[in-house]
Protein backbone atom coordinates (compact mmCIF):
# COMPACT_ATOMS: atom_id res chain seq x y z
CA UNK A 1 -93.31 138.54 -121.11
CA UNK A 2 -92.84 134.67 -121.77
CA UNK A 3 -95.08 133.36 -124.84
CA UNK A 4 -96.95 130.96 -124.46
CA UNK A 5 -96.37 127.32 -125.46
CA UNK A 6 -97.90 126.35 -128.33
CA UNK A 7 -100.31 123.73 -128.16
CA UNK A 8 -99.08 119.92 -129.24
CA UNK A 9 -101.42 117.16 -129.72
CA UNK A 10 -101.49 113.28 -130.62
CA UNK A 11 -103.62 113.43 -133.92
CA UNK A 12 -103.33 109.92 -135.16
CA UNK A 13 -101.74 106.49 -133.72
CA UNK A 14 -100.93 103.11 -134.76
CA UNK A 15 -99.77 99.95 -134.20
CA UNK A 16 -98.82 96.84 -136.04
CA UNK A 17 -100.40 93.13 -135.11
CA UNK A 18 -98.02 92.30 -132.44
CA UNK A 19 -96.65 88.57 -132.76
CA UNK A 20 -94.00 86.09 -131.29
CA UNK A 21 -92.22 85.91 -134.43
CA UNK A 22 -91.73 87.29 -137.73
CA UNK A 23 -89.83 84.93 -140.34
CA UNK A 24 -89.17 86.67 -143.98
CA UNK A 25 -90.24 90.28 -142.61
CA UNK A 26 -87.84 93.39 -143.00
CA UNK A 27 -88.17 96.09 -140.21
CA UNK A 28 -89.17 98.14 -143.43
CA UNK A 29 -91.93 95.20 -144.35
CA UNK A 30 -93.14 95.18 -140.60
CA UNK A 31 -93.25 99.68 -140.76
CA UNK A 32 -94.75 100.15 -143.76
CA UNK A 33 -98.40 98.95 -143.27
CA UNK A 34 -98.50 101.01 -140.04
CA UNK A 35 -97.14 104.04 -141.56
CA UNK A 36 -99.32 104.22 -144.22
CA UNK A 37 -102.13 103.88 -141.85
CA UNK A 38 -100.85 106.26 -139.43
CA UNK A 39 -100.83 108.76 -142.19
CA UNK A 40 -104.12 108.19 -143.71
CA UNK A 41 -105.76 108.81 -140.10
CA UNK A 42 -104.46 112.30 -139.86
CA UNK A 43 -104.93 113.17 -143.84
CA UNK A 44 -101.30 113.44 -144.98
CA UNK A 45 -99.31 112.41 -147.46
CA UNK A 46 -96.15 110.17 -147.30
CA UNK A 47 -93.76 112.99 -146.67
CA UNK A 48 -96.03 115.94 -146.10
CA UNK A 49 -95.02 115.84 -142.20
CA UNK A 50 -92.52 118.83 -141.55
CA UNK A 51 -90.03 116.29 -139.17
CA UNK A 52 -89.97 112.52 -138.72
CA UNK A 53 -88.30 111.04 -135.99
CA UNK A 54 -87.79 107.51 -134.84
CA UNK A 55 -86.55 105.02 -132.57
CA UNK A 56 -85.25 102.15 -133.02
CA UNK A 57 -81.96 99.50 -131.79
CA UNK A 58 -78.99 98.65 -134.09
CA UNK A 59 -78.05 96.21 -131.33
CA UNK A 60 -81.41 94.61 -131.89
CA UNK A 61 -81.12 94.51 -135.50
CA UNK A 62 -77.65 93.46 -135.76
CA UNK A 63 -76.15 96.24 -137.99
CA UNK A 64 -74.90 99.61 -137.75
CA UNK A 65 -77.36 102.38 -138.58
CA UNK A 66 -80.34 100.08 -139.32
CA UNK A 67 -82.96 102.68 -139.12
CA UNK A 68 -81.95 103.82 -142.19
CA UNK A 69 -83.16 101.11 -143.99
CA UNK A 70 -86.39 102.14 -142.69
CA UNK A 71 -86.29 105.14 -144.51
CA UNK A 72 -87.34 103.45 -147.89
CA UNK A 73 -91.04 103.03 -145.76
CA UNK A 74 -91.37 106.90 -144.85
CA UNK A 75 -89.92 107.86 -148.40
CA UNK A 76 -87.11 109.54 -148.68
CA UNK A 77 -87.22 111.76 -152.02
CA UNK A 78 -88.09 114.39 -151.81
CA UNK A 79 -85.45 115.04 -148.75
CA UNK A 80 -87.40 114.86 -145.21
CA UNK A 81 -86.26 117.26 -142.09
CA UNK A 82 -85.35 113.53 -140.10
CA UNK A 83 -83.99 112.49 -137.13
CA UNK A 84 -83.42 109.19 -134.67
CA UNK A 85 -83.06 107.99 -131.06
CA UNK A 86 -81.02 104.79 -130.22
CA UNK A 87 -84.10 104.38 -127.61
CA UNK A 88 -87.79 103.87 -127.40
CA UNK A 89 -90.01 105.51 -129.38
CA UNK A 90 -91.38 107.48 -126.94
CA UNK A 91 -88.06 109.70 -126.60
CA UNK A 92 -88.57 109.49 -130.53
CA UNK A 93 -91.78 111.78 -129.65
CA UNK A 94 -89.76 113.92 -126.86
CA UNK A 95 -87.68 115.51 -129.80
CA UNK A 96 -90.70 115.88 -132.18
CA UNK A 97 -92.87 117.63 -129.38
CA UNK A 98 -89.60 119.75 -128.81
CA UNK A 99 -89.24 120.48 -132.67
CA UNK A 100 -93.02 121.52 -132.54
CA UNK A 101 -92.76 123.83 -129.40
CA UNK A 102 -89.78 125.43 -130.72
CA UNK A 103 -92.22 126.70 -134.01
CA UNK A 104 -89.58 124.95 -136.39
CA UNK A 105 -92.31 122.33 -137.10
CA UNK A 106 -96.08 121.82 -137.29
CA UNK A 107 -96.32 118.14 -137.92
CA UNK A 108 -94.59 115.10 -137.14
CA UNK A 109 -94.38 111.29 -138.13
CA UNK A 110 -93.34 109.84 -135.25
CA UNK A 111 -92.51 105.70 -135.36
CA UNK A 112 -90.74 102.95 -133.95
CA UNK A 113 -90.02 99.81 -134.37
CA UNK A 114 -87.94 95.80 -132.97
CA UNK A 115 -87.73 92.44 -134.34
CA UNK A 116 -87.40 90.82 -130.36
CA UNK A 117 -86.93 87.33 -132.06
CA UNK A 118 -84.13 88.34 -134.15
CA UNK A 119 -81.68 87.35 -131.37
CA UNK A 120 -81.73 85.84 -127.43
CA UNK A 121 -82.90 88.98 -126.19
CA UNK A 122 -82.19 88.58 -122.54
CA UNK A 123 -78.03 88.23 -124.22
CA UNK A 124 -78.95 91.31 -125.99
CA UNK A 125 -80.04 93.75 -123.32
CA UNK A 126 -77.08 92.70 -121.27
CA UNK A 127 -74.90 95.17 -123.80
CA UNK A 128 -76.79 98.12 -122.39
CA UNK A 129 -75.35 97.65 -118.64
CA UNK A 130 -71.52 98.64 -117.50
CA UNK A 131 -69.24 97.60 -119.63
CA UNK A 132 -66.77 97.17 -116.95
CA UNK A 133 -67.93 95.65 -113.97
CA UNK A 134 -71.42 94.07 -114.51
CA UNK A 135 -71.77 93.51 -118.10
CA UNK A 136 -68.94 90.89 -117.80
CA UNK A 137 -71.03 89.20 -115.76
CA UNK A 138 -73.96 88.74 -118.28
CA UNK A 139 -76.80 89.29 -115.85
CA UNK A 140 -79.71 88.81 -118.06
CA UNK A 141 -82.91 91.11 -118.36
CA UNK A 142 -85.10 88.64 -116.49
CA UNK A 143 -82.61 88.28 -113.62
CA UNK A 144 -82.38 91.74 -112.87
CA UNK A 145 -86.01 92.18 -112.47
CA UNK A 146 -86.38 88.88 -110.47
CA UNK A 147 -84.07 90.94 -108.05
CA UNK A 148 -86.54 93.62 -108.45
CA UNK A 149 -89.46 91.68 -107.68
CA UNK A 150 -87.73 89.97 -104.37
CA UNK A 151 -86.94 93.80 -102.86
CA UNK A 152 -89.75 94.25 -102.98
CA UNK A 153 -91.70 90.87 -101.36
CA UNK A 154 -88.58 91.46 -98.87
CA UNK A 155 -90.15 94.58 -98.24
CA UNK A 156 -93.82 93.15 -97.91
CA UNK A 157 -94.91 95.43 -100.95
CA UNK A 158 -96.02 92.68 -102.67
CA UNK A 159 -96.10 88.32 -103.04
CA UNK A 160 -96.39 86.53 -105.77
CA UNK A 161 -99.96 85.84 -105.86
CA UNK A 162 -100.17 89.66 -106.33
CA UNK A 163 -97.81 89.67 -109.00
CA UNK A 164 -99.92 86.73 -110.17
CA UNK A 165 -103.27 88.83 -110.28
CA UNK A 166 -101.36 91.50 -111.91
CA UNK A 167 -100.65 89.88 -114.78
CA UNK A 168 -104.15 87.55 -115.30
CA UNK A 169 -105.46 91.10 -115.34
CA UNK A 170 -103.37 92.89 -117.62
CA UNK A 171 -103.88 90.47 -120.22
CA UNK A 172 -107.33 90.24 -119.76
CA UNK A 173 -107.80 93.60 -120.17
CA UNK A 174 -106.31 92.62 -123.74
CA UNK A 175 -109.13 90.37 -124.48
CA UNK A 176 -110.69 93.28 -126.89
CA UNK A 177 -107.36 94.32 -128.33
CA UNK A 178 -106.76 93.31 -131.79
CA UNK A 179 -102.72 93.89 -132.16
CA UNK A 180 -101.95 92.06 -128.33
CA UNK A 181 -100.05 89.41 -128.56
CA UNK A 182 -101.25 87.59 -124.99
CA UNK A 183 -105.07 87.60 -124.38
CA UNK A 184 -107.35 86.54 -121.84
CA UNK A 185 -106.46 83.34 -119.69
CA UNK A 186 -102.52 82.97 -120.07
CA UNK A 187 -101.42 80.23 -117.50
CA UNK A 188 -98.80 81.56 -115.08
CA UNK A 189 -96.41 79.24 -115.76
CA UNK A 190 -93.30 78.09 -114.46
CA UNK A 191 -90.37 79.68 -112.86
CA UNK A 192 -87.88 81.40 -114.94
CA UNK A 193 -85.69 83.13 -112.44
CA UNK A 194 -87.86 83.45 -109.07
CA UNK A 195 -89.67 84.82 -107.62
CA UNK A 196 -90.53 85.57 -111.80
CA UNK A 197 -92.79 82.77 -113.27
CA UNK A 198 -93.22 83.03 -117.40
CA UNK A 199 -96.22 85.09 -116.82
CA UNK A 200 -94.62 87.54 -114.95
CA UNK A 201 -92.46 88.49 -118.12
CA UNK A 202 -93.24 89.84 -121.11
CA UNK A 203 -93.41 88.35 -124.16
CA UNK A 204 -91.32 88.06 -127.06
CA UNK A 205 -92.53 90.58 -129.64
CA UNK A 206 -92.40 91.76 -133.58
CA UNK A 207 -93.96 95.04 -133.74
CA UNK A 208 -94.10 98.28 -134.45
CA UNK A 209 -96.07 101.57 -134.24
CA UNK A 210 -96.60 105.25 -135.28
CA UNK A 211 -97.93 108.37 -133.94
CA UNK A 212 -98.67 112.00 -135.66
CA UNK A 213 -98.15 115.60 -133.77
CA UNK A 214 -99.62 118.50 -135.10
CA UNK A 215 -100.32 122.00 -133.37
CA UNK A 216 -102.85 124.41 -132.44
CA UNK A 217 -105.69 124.54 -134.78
CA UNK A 218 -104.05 122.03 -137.00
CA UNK A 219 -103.97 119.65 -135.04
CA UNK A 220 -107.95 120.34 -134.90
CA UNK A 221 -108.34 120.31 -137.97
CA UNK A 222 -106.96 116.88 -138.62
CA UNK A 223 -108.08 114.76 -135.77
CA UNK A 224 -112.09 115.58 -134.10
CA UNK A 225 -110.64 115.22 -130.31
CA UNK A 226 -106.75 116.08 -130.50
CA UNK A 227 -104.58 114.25 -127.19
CA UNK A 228 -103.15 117.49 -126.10
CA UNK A 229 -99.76 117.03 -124.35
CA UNK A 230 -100.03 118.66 -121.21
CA UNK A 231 -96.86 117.74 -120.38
CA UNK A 232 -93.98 115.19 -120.73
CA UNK A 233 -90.38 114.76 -118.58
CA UNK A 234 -87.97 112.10 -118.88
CA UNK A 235 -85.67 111.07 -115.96
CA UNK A 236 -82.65 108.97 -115.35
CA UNK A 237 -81.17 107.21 -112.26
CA UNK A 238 -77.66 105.19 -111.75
CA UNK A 239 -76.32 103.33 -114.46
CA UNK A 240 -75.57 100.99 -111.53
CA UNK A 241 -78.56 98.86 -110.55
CA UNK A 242 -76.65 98.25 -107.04
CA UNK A 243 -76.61 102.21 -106.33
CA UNK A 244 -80.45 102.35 -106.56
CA UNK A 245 -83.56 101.59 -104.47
CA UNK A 246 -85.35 98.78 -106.71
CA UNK A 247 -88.33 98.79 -105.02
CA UNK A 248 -88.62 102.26 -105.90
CA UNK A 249 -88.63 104.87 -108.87
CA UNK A 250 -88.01 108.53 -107.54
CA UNK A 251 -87.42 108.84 -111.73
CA UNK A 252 -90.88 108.63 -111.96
CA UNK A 253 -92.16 110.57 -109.71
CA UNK A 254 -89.72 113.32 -110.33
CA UNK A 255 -90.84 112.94 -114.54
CA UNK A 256 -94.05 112.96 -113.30
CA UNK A 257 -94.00 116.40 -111.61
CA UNK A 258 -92.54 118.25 -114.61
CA UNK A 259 -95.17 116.85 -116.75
CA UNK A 260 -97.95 118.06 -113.96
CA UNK A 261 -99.02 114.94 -113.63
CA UNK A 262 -99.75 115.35 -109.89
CA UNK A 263 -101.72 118.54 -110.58
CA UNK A 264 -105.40 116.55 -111.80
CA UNK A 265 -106.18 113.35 -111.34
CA UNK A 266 -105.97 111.01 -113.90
CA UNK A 267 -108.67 108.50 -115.41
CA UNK A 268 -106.35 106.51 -117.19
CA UNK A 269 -102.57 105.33 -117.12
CA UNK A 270 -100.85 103.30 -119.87
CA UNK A 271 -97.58 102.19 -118.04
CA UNK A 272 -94.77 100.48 -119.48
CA UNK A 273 -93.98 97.64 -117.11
CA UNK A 274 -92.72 94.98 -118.78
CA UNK A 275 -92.68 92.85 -115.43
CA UNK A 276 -95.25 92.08 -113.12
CA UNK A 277 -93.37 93.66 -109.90
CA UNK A 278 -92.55 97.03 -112.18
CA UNK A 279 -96.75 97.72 -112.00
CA UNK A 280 -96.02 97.47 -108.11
CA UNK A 281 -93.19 100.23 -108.14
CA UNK A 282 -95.12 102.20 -110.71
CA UNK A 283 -98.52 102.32 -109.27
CA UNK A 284 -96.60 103.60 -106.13
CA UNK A 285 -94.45 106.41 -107.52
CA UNK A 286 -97.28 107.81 -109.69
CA UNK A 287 -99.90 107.82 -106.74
CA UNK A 288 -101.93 105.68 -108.78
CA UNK A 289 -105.62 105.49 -106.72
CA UNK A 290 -107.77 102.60 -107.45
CA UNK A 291 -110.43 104.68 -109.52
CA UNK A 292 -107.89 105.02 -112.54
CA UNK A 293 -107.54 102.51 -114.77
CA UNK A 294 -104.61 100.73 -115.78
CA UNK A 295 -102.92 99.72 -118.89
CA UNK A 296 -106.87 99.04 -120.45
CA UNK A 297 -105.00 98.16 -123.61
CA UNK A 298 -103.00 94.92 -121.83
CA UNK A 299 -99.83 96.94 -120.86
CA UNK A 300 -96.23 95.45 -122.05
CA UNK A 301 -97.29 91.96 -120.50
CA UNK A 302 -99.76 91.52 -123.69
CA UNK A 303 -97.12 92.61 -126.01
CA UNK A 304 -93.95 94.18 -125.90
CA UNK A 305 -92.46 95.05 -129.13
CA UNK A 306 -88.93 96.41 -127.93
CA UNK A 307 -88.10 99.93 -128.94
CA UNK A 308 -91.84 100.86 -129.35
CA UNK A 309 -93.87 99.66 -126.42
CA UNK A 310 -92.94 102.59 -124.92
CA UNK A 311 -94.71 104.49 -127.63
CA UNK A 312 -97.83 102.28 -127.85
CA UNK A 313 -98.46 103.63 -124.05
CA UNK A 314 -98.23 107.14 -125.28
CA UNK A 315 -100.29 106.02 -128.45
CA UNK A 316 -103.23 104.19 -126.65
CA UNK A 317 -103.62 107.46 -123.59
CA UNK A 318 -104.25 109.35 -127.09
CA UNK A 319 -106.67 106.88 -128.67
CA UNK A 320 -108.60 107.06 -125.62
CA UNK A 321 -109.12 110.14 -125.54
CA UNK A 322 -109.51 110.42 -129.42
CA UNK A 323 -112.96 107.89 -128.99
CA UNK A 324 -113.61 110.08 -126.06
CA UNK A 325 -113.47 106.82 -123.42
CA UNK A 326 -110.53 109.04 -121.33
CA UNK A 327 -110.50 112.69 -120.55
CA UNK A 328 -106.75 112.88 -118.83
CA UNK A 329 -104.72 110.08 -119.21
CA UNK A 330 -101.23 109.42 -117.92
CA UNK A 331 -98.43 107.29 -119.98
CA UNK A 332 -95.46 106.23 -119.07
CA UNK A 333 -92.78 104.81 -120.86
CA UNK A 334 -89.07 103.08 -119.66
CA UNK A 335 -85.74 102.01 -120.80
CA UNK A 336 -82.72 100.38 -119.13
CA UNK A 337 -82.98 97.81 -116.59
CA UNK A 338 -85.32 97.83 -113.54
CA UNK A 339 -86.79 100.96 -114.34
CA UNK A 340 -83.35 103.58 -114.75
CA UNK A 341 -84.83 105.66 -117.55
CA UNK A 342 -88.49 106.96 -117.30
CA UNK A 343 -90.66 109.27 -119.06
CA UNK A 344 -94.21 110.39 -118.27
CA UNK A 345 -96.54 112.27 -120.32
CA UNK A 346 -100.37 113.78 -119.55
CA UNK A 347 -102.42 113.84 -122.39
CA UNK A 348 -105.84 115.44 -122.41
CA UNK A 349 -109.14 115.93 -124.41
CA UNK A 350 -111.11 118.94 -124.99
CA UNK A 351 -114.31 119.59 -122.59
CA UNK A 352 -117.06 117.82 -123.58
């Protein structure tokens, strides 16, 4: 007979103040605050968890093996079972929930973290495509997803007054979040690379943010409502952009399956689209109806720290659910250009 998996929940989450620019703050400066907090939610001490993981970019930072500077904020005597991803946070949180499941852990510290002003990011993120045919030709982050966004007016999924609407309301949805960067009436602004005016793109963020798993009754014990995980997949489609449908994600959809997202509806869905025409693709490959709501936090187009808004989507399902304002809740978190990696989890509360 097959055990049973063991229970993993989100117990605590959070997030720094998310902002265009921080002068004279270390990545360690910009952790610590949140760590601490993050910690104090779910009752344990600096080093208590049984595995830490994180996520983080050297390319970002500009040196080799940067997260290890980091390390001085988590505390690193006495030793610390510790790990890292070269990705988003939220594959940060893949290992720890596979670190719990496999019984070698009961709790994890979870964080992430990206200076976005400590370079041209749209030169940055070009390092990340094929180093042999299209990263010679520099195409930037924002041009890729303006070719995005035209598939799919080409297709008549969408014009740019609906990408428009999208983003008025994702940042308006922000109006009552404290750490978003964009809030309430942003103008739409000019054209960057069209169809994609300024307010289809997100902005330039300092940030970072931390979660804690714990298991079973644990995780009860430390946190009233636990976020169970219900389930969580990550996918991956051609490195090539040109060998892909953009108007489409079957990554999604086929991370979304594993994780059983398709087997209850949802009430809410934190989805990382950082541009407006990604909510579009998104909305479509998770079967998104209109009753669920989306990204009530602001989404990546109120703030998108790089390296962890993919874990603030995971981290704001679970605080949902935590103040009891979500039951299920989907998240969804990406990496790459137009949409190549995905991951989806379903988090859920305990019956009323």
């Amino acid at each position: 007979m097959t055990p049973r998996p063991r229970d993993v929940a989100v117990v605590a989450f959070a997030q720094s103040d998310h902002r265009r620019a921080t002068p004279g703050l270390s990545e360690t400066e910009l952790l610590l605050p949140v760590l601490r907090e993050v910690l104090d939610r779910a009752g344990l001490a600096p080093g208590e968890a049984d595995f830490t993981c994180s996520g983080s970019s050297d390319y970002l930072a500009g040196r080799p093996f940067s997260f290890t500077l980091t390390l001085d904020g988590v505390g690193a005597w006495p030793p610390i079972a510790e790990s890292h991803v070269e990705m988003d946070g939220a594959w940060a949180l893949y290992e720890a929930w596979v670190k719990i499941l496999t019984g070698e852990a009961d709790t994890a510290l979870v964080y992430a973290h990206g200076k976005s002003s400590a370079g041209d990011i749209r030169d940055v993120l070009t390092r990340q495509l094929d180093p042999c045919y299209l990263a010679p030709l520099w195409p930037d982050s924002v041009s890729l997803a303006a070719l995005q966004a035209q598939a799919l007016i080409d297709a008549g999924e969408t014009d740019e007054d609906a990408l428009a609407a999208i983003a008025a309301r994702n940042r308006a949805a922000a109006t009552d979040n404290p750490h978003a960067q964009l809030r309430g009436a942003v103008p739409h602004g000019d054209y960057v690379v069209r169809p994609l005016r300024t307010g289809d793109c997100p902005p330039v963020s300092d940030g970072a943010a931390a979660v804690v798993l714990a298991a079973g009754e644990r995780a009860r014990r430390m946190c009233p409502r636990p976020a169970w995980i219900r389930g969580i997949d990550h996918r991956i489609e051609p490195h090539d952009p040109g060998r892909r449908d953009l108007t489409d994600s079957p990554s999604t959809r086929l991370a979304a399956e594993r994780a059983g997202a398709f087997d209850a509806p949802v009430d809410t869905a934190e989805l990382h689209a950082p541009f407006t025409a990604q909510e579009v693709i998104l909305r479509k490959a998770l079967r998104l109806t209109g009753d669920v709501r989306v990204n009530p936090s602001g989404g990546a187009l109120a703030a998108h720290p790089l390296m962890a808004a993919g874990l603030i989507r995971i981290g704001e399902a679970a605080a949902r659910i935590h103040r009891g304002e979500s039951h299920r809740a989907l998240a969804h978190a990406t990496s790459g250009p137009c949409l190549q990696q995905n991951l989806v989890a379903v988090l859920e509360g305990d019956p009323a």
